[in-house]
PDB file of N, CA and C in Angstrom:
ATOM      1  N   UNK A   1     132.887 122.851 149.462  1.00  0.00           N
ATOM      2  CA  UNK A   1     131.952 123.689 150.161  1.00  0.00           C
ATOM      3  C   UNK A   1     132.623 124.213 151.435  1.00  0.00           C
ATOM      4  N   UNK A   2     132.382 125.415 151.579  1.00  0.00           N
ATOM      5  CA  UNK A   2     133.015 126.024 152.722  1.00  0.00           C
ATOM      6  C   UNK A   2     132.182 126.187 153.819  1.00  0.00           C
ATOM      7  N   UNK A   3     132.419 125.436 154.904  1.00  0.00           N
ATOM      8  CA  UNK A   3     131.515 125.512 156.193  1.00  0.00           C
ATOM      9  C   UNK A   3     131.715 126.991 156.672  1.00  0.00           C
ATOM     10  N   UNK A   4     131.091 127.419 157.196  1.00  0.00           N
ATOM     11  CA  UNK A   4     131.247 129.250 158.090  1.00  0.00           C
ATOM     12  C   UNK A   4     130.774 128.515 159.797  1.00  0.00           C
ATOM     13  N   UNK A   5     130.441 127.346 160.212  1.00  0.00           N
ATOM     14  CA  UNK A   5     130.563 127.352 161.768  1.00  0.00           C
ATOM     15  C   UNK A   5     129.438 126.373 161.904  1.00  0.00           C
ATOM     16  N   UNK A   6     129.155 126.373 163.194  1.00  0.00           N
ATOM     17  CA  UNK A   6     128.042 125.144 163.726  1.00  0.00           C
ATOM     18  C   UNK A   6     126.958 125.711 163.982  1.00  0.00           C
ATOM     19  N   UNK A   7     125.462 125.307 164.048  1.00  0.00           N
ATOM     20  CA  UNK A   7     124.671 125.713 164.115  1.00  0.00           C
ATOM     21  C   UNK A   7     123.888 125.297 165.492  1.00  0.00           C
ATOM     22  N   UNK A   8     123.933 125.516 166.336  1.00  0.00           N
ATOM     23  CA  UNK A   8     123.540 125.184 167.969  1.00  0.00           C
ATOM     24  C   UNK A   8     122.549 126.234 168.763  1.00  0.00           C
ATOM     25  N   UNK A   9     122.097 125.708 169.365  1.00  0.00           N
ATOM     26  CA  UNK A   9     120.723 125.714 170.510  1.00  0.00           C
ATOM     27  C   UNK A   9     120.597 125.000 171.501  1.00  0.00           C
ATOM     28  N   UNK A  10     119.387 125.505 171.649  1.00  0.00           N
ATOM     29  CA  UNK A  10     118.798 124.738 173.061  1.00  0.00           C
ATOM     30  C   UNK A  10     117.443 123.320 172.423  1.00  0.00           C
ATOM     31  N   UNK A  11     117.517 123.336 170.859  1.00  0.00           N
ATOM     32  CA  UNK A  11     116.879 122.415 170.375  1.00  0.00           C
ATOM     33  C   UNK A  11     118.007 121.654 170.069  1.00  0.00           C
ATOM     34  N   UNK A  12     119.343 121.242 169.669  1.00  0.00           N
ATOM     35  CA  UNK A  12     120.139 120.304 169.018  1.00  0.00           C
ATOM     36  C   UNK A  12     120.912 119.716 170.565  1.00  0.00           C
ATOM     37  N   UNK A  13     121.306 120.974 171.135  1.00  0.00           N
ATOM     38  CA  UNK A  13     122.529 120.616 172.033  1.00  0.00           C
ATOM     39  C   UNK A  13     122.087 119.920 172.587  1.00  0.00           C
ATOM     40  N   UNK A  14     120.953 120.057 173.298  1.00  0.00           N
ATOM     41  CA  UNK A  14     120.537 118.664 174.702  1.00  0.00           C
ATOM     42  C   UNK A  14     120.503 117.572 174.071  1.00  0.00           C
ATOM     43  N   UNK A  15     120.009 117.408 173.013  1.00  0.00           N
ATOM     44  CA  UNK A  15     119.831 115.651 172.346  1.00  0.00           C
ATOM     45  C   UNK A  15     121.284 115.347 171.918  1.00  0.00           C
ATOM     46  N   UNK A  16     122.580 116.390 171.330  1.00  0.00           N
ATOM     47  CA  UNK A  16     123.559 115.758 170.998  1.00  0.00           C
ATOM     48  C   UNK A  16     124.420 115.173 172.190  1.00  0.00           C
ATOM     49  N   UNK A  17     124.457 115.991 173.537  1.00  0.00           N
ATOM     50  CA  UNK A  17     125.262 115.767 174.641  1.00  0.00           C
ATOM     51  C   UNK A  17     124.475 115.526 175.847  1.00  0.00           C
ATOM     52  N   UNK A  18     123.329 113.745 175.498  1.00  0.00           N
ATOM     53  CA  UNK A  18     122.605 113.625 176.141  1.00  0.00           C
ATOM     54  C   UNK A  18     123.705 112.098 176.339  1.00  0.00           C
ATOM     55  N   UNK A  19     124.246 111.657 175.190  1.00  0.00           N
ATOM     56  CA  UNK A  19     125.353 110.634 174.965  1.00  0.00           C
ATOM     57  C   UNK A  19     126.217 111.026 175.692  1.00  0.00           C
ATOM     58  N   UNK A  20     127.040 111.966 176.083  1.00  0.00           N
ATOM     59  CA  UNK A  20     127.848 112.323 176.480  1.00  0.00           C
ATOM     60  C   UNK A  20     129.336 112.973 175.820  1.00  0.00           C
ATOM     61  N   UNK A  21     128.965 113.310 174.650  1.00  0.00           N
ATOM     62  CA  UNK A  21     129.841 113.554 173.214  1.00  0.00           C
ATOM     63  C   UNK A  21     129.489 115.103 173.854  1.00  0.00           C
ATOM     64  N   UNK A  22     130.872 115.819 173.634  1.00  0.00           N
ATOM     65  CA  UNK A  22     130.712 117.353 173.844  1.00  0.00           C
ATOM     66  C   UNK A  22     130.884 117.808 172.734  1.00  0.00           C
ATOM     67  N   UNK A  23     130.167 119.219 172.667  1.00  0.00           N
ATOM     68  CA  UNK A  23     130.205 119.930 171.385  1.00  0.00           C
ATOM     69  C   UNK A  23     131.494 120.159 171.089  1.00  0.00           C
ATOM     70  N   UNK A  24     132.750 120.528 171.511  1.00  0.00           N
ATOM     71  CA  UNK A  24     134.232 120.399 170.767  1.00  0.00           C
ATOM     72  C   UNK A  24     134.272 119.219 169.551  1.00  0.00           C
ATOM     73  N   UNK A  25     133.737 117.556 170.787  1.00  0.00           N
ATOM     74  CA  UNK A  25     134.133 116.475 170.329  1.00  0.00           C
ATOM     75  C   UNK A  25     133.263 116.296 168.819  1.00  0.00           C
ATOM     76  N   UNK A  26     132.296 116.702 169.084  1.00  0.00           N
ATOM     77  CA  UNK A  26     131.020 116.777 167.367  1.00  0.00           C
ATOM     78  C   UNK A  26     132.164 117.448 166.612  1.00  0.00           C
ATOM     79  N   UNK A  27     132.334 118.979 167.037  1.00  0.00           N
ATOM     80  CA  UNK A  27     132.841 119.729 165.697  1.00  0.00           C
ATOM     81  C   UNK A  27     134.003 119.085 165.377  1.00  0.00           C
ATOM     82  N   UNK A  28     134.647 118.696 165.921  1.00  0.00           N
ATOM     83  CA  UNK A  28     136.419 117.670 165.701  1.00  0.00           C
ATOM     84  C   UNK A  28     135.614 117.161 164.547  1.00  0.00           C
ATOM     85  N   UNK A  29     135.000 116.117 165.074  1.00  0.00           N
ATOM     86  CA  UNK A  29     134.610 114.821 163.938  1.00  0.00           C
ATOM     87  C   UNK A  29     134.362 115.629 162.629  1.00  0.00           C
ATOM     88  N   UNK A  30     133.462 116.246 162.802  1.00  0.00           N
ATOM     89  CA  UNK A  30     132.796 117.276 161.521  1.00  0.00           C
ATOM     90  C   UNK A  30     133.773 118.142 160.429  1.00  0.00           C
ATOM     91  N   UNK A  31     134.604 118.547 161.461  1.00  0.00           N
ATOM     92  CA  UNK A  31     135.651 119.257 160.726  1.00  0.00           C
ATOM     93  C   UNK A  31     136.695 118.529 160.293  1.00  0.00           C
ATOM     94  N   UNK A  32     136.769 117.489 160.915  1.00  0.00           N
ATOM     95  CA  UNK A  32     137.766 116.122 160.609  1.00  0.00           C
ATOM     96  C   UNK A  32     137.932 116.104 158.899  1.00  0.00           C
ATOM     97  N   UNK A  33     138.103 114.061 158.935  1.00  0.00           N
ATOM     98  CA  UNK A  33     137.737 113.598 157.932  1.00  0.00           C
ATOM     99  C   UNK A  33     136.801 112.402 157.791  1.00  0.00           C
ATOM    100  N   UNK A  34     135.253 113.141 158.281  1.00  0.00           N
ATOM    101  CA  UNK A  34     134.757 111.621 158.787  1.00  0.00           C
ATOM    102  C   UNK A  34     133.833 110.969 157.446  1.00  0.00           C
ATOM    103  N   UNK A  35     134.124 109.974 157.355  1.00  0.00           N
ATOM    104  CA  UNK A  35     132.712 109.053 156.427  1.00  0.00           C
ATOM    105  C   UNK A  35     131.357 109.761 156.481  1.00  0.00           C
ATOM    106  N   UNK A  36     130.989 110.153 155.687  1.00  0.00           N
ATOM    107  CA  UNK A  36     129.714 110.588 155.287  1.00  0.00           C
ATOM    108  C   UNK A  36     128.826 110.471 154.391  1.00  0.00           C
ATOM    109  N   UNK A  37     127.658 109.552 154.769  1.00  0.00           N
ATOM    110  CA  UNK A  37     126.252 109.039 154.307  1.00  0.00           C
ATOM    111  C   UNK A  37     125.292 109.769 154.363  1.00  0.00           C
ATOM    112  N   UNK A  38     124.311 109.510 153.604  1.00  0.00           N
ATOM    113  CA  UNK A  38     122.872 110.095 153.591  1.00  0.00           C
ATOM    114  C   UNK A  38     122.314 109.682 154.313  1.00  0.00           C
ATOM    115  N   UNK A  39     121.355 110.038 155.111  1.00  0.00           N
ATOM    116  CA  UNK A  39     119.998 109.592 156.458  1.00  0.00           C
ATOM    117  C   UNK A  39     119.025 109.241 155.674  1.00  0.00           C
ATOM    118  N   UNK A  40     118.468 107.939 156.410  1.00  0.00           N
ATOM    119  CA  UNK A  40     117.659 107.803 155.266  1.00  0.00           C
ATOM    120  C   UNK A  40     115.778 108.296 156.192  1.00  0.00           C
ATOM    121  N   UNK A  41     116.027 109.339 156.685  1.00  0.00           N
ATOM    122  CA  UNK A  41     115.147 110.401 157.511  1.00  0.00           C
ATOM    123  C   UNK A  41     114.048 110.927 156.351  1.00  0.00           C
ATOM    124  N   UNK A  42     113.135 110.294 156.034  1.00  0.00           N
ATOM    125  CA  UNK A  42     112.257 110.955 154.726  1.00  0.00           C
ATOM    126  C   UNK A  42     111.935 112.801 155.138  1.00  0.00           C
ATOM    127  N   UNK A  43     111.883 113.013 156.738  1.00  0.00           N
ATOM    128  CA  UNK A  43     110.806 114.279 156.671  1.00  0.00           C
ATOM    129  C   UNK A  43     111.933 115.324 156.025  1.00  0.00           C
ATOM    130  N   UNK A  44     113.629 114.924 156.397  1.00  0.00           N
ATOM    131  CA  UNK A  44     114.182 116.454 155.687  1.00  0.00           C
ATOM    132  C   UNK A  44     115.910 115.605 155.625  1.00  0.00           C
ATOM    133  N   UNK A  45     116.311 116.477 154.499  1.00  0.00           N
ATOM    134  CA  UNK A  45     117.479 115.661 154.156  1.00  0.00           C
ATOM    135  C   UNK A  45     118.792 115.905 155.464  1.00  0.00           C
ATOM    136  N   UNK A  46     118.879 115.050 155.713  1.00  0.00           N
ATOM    137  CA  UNK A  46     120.122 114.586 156.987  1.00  0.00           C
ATOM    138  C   UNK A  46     121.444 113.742 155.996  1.00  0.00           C
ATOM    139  N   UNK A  47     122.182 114.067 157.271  1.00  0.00           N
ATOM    140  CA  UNK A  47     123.426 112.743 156.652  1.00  0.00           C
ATOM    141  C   UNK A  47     124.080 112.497 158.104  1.00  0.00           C
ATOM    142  N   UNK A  48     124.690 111.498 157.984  1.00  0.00           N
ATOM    143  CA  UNK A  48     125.210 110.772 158.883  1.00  0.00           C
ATOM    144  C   UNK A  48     126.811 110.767 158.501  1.00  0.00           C
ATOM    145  N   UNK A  49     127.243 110.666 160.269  1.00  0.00           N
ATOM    146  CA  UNK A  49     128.751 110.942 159.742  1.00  0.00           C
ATOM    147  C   UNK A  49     129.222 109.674 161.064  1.00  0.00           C
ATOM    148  N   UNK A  50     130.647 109.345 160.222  1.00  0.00           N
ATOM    149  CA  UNK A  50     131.391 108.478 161.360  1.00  0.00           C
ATOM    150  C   UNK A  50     132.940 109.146 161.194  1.00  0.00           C
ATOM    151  N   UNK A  51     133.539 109.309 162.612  1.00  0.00           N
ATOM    152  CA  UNK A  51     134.559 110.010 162.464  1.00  0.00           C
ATOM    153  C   UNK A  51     135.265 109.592 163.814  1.00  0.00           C
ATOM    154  N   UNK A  52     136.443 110.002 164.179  1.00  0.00           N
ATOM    155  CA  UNK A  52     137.261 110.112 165.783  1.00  0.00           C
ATOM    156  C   UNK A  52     137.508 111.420 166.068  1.00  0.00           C
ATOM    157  N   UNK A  53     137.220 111.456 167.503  1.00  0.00           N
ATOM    158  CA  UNK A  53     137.934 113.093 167.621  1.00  0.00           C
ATOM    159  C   UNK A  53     139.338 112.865 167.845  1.00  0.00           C
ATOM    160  N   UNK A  54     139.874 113.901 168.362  1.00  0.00           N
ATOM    161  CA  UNK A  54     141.231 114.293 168.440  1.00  0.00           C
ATOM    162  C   UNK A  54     141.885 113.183 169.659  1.00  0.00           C
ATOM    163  N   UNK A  55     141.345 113.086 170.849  1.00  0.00           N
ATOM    164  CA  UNK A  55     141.520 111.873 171.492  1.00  0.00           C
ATOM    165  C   UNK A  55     141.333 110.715 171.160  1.00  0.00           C
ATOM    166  N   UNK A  56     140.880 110.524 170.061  1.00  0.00           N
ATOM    167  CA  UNK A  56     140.709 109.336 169.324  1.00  0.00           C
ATOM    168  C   UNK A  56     139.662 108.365 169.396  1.00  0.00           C
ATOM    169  N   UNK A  57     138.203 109.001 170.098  1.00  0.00           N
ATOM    170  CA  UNK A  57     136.890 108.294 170.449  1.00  0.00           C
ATOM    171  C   UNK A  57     136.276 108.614 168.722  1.00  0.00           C
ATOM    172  N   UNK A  58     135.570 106.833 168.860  1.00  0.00           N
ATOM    173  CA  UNK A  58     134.918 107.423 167.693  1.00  0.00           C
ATOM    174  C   UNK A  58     133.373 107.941 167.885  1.00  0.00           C
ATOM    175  N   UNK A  59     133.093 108.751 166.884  1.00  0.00           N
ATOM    176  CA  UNK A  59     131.214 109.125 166.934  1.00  0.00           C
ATOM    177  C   UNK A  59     130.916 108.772 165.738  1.00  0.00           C
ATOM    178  N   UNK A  60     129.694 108.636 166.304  1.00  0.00           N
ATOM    179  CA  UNK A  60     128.241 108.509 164.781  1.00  0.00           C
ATOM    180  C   UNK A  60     127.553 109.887 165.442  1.00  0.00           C
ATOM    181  N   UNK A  61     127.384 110.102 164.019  1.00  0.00           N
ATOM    182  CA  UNK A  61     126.753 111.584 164.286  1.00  0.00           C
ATOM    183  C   UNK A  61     125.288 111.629 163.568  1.00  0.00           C
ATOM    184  N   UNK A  62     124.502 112.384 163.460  1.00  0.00           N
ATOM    185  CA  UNK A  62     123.345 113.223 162.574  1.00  0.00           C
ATOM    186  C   UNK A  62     123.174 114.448 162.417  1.00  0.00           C
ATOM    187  N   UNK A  63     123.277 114.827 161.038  1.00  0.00           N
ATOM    188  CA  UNK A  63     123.742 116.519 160.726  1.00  0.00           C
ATOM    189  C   UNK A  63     122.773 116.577 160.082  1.00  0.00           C
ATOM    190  N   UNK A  64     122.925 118.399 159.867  1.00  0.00           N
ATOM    191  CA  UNK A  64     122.355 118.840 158.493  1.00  0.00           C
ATOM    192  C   UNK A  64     123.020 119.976 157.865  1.00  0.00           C
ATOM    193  N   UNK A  65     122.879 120.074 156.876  1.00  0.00           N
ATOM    194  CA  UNK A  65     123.570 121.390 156.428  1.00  0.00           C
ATOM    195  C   UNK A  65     122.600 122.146 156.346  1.00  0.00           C
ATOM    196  N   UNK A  66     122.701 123.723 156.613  1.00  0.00           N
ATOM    197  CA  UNK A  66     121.656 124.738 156.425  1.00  0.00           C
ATOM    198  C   UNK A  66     122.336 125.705 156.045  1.00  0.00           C
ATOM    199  N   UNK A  67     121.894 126.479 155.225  1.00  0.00           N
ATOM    200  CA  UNK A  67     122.103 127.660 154.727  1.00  0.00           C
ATOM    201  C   UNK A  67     121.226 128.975 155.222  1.00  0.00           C
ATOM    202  N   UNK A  68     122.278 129.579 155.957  1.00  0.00           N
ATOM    203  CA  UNK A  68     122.014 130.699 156.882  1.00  0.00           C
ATOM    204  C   UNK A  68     122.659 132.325 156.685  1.00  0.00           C
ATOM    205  N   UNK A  69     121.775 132.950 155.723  1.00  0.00           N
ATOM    206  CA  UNK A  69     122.062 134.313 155.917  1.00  0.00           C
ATOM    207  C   UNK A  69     122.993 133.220 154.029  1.00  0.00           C
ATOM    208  N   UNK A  70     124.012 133.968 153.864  1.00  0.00           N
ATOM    209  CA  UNK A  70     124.647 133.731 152.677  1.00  0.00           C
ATOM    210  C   UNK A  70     125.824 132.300 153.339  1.00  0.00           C
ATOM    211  N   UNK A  71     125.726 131.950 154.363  1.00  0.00           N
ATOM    212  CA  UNK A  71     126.894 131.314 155.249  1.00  0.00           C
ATOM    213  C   UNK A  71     126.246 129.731 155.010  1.00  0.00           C
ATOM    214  N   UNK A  72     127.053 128.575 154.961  1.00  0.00           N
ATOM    215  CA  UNK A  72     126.422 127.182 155.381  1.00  0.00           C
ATOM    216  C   UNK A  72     127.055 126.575 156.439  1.00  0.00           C
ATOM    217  N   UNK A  73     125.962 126.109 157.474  1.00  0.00           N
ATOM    218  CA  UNK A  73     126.566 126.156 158.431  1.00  0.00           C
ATOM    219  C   UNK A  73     126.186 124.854 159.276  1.00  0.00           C
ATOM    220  N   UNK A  74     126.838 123.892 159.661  1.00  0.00           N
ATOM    221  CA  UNK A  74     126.662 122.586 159.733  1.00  0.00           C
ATOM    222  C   UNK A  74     125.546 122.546 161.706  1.00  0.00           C
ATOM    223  N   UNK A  75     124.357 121.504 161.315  1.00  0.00           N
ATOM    224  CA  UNK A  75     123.578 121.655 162.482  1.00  0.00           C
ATOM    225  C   UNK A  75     123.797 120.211 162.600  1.00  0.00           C
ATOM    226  N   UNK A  76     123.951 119.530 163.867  1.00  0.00           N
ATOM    227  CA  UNK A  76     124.007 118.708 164.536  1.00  0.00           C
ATOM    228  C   UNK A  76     122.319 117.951 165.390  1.00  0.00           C
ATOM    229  N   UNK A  77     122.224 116.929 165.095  1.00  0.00           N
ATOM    230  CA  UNK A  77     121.243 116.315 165.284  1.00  0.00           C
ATOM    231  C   UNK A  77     120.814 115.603 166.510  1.00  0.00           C
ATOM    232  N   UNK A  78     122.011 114.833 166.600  1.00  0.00           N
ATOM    233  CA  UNK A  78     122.516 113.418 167.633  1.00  0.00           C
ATOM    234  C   UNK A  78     123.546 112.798 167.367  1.00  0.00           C
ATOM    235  N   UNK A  79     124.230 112.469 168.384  1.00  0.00           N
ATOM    236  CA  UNK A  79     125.658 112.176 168.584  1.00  0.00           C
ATOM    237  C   UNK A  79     125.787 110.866 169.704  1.00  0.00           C
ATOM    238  N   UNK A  80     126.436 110.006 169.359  1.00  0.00           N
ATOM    239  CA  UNK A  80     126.725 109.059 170.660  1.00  0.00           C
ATOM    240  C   UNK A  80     128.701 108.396 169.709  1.00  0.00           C
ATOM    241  N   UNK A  81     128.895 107.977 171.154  1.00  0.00           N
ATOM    242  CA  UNK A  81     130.076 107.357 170.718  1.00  0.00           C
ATOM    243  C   UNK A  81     129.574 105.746 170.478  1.00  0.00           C
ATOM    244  N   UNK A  82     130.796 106.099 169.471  1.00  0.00           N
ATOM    245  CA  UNK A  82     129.951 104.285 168.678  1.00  0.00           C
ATOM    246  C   UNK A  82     130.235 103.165 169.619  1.00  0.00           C
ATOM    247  N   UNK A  83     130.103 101.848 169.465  1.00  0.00           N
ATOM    248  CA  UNK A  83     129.983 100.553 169.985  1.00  0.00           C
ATOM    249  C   UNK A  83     131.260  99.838 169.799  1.00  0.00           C
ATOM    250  N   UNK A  84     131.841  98.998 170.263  1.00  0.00           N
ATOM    251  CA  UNK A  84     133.649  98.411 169.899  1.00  0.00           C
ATOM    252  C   UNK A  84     133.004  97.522 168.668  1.00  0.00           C
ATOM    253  N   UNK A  85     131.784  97.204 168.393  1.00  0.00           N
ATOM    254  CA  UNK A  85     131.283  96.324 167.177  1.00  0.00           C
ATOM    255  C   UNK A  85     131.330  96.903 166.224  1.00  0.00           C
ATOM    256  N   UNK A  86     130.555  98.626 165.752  1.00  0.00           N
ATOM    257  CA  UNK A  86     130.617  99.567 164.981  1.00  0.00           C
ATOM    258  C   UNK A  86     132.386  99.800 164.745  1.00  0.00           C
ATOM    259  N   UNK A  87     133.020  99.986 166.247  1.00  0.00           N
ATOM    260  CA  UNK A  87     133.874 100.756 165.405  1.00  0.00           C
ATOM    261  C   UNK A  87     134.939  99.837 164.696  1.00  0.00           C
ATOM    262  N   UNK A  88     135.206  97.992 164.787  1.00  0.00           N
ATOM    263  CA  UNK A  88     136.153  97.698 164.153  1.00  0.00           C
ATOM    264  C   UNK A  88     135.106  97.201 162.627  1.00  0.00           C
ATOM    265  N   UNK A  89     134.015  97.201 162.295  1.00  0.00           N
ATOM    266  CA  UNK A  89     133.026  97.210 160.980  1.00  0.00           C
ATOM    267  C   UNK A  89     133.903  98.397 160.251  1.00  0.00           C
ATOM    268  N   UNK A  90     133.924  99.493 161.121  1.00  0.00           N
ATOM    269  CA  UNK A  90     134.172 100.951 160.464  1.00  0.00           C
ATOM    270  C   UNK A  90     135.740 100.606 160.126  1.00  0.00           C
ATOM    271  N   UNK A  91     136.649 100.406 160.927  1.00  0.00           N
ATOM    272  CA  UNK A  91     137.785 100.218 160.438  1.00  0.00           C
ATOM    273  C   UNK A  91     138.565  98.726 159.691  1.00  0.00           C
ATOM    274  N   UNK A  92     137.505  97.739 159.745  1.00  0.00           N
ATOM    275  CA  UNK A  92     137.703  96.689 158.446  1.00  0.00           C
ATOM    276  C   UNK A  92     136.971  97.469 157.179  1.00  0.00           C
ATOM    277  N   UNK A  93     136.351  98.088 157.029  1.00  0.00           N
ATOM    278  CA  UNK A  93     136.110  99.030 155.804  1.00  0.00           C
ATOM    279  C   UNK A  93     136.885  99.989 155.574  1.00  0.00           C
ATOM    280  N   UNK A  94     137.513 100.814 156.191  1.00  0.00           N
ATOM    281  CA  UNK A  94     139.022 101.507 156.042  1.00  0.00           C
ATOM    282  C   UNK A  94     140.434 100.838 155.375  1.00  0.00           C
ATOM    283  N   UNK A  95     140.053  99.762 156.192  1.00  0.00           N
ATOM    284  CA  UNK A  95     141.448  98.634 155.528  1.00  0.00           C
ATOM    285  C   UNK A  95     140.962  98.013 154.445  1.00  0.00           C
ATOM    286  N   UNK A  96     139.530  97.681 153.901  1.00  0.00           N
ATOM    287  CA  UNK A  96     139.685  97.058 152.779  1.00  0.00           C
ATOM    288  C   UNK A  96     140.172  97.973 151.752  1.00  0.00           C
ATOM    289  N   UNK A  97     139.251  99.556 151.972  1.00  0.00           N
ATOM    290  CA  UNK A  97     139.453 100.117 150.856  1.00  0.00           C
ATOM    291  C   UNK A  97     140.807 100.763 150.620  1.00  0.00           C
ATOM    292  N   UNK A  98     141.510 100.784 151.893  1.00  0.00           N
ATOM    293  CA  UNK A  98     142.821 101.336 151.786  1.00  0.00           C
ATOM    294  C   UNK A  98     143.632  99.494 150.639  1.00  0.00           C
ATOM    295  N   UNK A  99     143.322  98.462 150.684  1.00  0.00           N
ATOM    296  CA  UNK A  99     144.050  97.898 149.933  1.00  0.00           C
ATOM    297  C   UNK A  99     143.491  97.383 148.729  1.00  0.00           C
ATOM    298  N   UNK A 100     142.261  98.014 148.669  1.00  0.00           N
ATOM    299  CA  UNK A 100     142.259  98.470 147.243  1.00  0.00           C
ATOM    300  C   UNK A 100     142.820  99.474 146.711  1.00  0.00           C
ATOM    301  N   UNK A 101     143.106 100.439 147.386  1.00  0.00           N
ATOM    302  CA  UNK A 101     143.819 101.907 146.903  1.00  0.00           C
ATOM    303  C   UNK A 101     145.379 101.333 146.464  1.00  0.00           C
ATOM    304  N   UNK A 102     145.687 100.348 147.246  1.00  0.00           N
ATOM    305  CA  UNK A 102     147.311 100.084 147.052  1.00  0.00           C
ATOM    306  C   UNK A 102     147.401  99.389 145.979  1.00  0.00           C
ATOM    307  N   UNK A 103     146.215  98.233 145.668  1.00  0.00           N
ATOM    308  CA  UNK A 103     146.524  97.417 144.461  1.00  0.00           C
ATOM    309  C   UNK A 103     146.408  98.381 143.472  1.00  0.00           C
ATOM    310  N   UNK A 104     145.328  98.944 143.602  1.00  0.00           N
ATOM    311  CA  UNK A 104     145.192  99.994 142.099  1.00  0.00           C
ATOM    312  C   UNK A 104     146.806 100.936 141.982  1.00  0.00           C
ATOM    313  N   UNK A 105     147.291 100.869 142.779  1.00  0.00           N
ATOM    314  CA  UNK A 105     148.321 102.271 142.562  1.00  0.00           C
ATOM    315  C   UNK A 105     149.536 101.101 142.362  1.00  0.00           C
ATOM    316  N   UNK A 106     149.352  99.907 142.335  1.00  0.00           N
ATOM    317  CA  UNK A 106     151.051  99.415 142.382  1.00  0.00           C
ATOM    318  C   UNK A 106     150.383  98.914 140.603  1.00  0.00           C
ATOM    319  N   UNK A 107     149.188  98.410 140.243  1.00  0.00           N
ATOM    320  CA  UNK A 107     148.739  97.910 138.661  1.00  0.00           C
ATOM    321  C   UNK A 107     149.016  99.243 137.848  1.00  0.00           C
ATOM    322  N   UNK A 108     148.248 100.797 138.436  1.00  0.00           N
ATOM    323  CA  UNK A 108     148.875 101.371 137.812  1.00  0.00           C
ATOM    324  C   UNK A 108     150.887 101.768 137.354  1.00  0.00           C
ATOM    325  N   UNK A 109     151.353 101.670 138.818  1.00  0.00           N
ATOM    326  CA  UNK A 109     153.166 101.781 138.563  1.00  0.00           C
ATOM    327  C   UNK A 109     153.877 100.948 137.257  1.00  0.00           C
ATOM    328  N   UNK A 110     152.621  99.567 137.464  1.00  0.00           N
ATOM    329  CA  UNK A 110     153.388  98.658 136.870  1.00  0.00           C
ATOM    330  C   UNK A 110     152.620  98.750 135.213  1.00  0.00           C
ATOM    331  N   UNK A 111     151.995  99.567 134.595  1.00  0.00           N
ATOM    332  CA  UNK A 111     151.776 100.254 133.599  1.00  0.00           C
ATOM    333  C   UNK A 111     150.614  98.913 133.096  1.00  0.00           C
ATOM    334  N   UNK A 112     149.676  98.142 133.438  1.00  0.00           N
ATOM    335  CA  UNK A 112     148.800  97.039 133.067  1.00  0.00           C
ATOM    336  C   UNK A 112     147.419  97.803 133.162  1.00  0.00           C
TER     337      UNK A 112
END
């Protein structure tokens, strides 16, 4: 899916950079490669993202995708930088699955 840009106001922006996360630092994450979940928000479908920006802070985010004019264009919800508890959870789940990725790729080399 091809993003066309961010979707911002005077309804998203104050609640995202009330944390102190600037809109650069959201779109980094967004445009990144961050982990992305479903919200489990019944009134309208959200997803949740975990990512680092370019300085290397991590965020938890709340998005949405909207489709605007023929364009989809990612809207931002709420943003805070995560917790040192969140973020090594987030990166012992990086490392497990990264060594599952390695076992699978050395069982496959080894043709079993």
């Amino acid at each position: 899916m091809k993003i066309a840009g961010f979707d911002w106001d005077s309804g998203n922006w104050p609640k995202c950079g009330k944390h102190g996360v600037s809109q650069e630092e959201i779109e980094q994450v967004l445009l990144g490669e961050p982990a992305v979940m479903a919200d489990p928000n019944p009134d309208e479908p959200r997803l949740r993202a975990i990512g680092r920006t370019a300085a290397g802070r991590y965020v938890f985010l709340v998005f949405m995708r909207r489709e605007i004019g023929s364009q989809t264009k990612l809207r931002p919800i709420s943003a805070r930088y995560m917790h040192q508890k969140e973020v090594d959870h987030y990166e012992n789940q990086i490392e497990a699955e990264n060594q599952i990725e390695a076992a699978a790729l050395a069982t496959e080399r080894r043709g079993c």
